[in-house]
C-alpha atoms as a PDB file:
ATOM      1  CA  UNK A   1       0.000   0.000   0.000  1.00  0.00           C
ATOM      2  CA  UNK A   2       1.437   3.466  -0.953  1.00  0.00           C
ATOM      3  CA  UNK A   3       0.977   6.586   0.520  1.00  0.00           C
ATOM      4  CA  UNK A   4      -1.108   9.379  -1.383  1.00  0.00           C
ATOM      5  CA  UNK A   5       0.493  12.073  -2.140  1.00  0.00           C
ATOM      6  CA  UNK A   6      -0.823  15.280  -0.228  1.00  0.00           C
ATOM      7  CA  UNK A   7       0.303  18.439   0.918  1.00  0.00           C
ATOM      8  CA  UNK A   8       1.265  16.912   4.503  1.00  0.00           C
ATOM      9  CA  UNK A   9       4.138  14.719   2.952  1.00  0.00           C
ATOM     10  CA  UNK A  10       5.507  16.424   0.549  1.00  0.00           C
ATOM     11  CA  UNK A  11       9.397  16.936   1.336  1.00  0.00           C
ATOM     12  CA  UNK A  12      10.046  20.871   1.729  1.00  0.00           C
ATOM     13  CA  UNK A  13      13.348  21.708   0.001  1.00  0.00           C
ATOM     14  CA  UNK A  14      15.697  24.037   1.702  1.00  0.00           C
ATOM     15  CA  UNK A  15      16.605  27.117  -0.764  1.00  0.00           C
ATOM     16  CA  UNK A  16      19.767  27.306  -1.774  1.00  0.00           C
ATOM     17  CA  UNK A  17      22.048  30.274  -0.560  1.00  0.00           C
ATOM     18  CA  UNK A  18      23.146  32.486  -3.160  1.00  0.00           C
ATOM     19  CA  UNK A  19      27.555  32.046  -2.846  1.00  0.00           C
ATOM     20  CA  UNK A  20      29.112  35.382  -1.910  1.00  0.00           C
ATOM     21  CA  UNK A  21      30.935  36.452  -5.591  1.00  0.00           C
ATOM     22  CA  UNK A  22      34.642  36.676  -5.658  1.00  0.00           C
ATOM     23  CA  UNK A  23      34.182  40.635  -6.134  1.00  0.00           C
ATOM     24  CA  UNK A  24      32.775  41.263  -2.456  1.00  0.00           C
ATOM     25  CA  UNK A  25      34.721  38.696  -0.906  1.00  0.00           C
ATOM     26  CA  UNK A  26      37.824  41.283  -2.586  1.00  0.00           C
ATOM     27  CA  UNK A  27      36.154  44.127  -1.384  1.00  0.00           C
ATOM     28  CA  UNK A  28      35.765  42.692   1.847  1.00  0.00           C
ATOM     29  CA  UNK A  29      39.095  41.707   2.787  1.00  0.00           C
ATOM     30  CA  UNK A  30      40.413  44.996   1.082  1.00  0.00           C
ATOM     31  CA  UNK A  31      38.146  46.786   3.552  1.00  0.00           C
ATOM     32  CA  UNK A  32      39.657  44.669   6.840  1.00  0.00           C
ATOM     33  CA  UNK A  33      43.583  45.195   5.668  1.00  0.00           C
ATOM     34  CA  UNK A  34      42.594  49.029   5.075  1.00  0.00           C
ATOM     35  CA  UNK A  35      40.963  49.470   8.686  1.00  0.00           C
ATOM     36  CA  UNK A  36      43.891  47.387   9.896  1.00  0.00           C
ATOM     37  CA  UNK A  37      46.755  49.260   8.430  1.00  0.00           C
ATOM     38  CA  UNK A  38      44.734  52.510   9.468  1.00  0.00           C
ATOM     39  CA  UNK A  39      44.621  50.807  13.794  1.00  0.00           C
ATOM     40  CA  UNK A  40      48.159  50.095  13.433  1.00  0.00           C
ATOM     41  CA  UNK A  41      49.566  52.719  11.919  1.00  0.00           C
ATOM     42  CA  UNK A  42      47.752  54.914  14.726  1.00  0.00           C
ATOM     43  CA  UNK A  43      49.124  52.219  17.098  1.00  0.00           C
ATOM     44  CA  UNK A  44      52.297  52.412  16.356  1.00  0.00           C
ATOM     45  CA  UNK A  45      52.825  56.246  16.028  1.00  0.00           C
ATOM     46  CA  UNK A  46      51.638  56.027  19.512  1.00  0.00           C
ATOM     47  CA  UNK A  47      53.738  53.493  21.000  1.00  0.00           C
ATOM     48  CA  UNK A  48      56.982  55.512  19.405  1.00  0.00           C
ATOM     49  CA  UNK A  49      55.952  58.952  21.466  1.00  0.00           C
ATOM     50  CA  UNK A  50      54.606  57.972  24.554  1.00  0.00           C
ATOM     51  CA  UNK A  51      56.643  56.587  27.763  1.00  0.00           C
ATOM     52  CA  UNK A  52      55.271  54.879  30.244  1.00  0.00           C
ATOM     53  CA  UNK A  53      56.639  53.586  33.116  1.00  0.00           C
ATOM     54  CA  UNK A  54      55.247  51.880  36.463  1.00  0.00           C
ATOM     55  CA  UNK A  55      58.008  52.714  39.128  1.00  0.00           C
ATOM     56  CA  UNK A  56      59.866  55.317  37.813  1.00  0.00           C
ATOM     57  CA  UNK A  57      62.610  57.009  40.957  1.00  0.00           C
ATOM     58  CA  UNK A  58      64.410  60.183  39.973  1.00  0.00           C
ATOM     59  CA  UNK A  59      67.663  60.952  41.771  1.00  0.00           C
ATOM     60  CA  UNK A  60      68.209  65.260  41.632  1.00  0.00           C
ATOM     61  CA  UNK A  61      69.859  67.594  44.038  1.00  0.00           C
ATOM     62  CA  UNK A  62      68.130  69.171  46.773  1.00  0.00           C
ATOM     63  CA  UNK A  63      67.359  72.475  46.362  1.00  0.00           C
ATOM     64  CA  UNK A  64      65.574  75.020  48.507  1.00  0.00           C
ATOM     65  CA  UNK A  65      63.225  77.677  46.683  1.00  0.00           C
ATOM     66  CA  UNK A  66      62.124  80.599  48.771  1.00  0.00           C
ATOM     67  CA  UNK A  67      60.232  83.968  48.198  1.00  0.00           C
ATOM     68  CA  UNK A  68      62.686  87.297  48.480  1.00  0.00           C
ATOM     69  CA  UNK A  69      62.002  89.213  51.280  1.00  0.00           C
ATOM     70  CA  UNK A  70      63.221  92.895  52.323  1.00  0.00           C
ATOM     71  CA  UNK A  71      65.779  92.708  54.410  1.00  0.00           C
ATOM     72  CA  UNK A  72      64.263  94.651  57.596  1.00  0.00           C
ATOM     73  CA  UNK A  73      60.827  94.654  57.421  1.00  0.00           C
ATOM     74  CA  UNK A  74      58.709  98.394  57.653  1.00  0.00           C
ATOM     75  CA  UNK A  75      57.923  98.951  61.552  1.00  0.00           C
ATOM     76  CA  UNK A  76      54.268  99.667  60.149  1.00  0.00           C
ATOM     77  CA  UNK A  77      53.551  96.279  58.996  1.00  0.00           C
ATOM     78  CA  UNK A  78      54.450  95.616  63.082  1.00  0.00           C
ATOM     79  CA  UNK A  79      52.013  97.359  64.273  1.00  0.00           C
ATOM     80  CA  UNK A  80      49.248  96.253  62.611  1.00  0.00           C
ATOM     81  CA  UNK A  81      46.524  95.107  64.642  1.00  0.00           C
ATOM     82  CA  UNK A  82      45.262  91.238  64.235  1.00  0.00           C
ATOM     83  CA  UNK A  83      41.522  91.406  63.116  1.00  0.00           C
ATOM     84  CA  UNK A  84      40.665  88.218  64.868  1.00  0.00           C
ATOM     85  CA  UNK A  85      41.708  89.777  68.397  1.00  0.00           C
END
């Protein structure tokens, strides 16, 4: 005994993908070596003018830096009175 055919057994056929051409695939991969030349290019330019360093120590001579004053200071800046008194 065979089967009738009807819409319920039918076998439903999968459509086929359309392949990707060998243009696009060139365009493609020119695209990705472009943005990657462009990333390390930028990379690299950075790497070359930028130091870093974790635990950098500098060894330098001491040297005190002070404000000039006069000499002798003006009697009137002694006997100003303190506004907090």
């Amino acid at each position: 005994m065979t089967n009738p055919i009807t819409q319920a057994n039918i076998p439903i056929e999968k459509p086929k993908k359309k392949p990707i051409s060998k243009g696009v695939r060139i365009g493609i991969l020119t695209l990705v070596v472009i943005a990657a030349a462009i990333f390390g290019i930028r990379w690299y330019i950075q790497l070359t003018t930028t130091v870093t360093t974790d635990n950098a120590k500098v060894s330098t001579d001491l040297v005190s830096i002070s404000a000039e004053f006069p000499v002798s200071l003006p009697m009137s800046m002694y006997k100003k009175e303190i506004p907090w008194k």
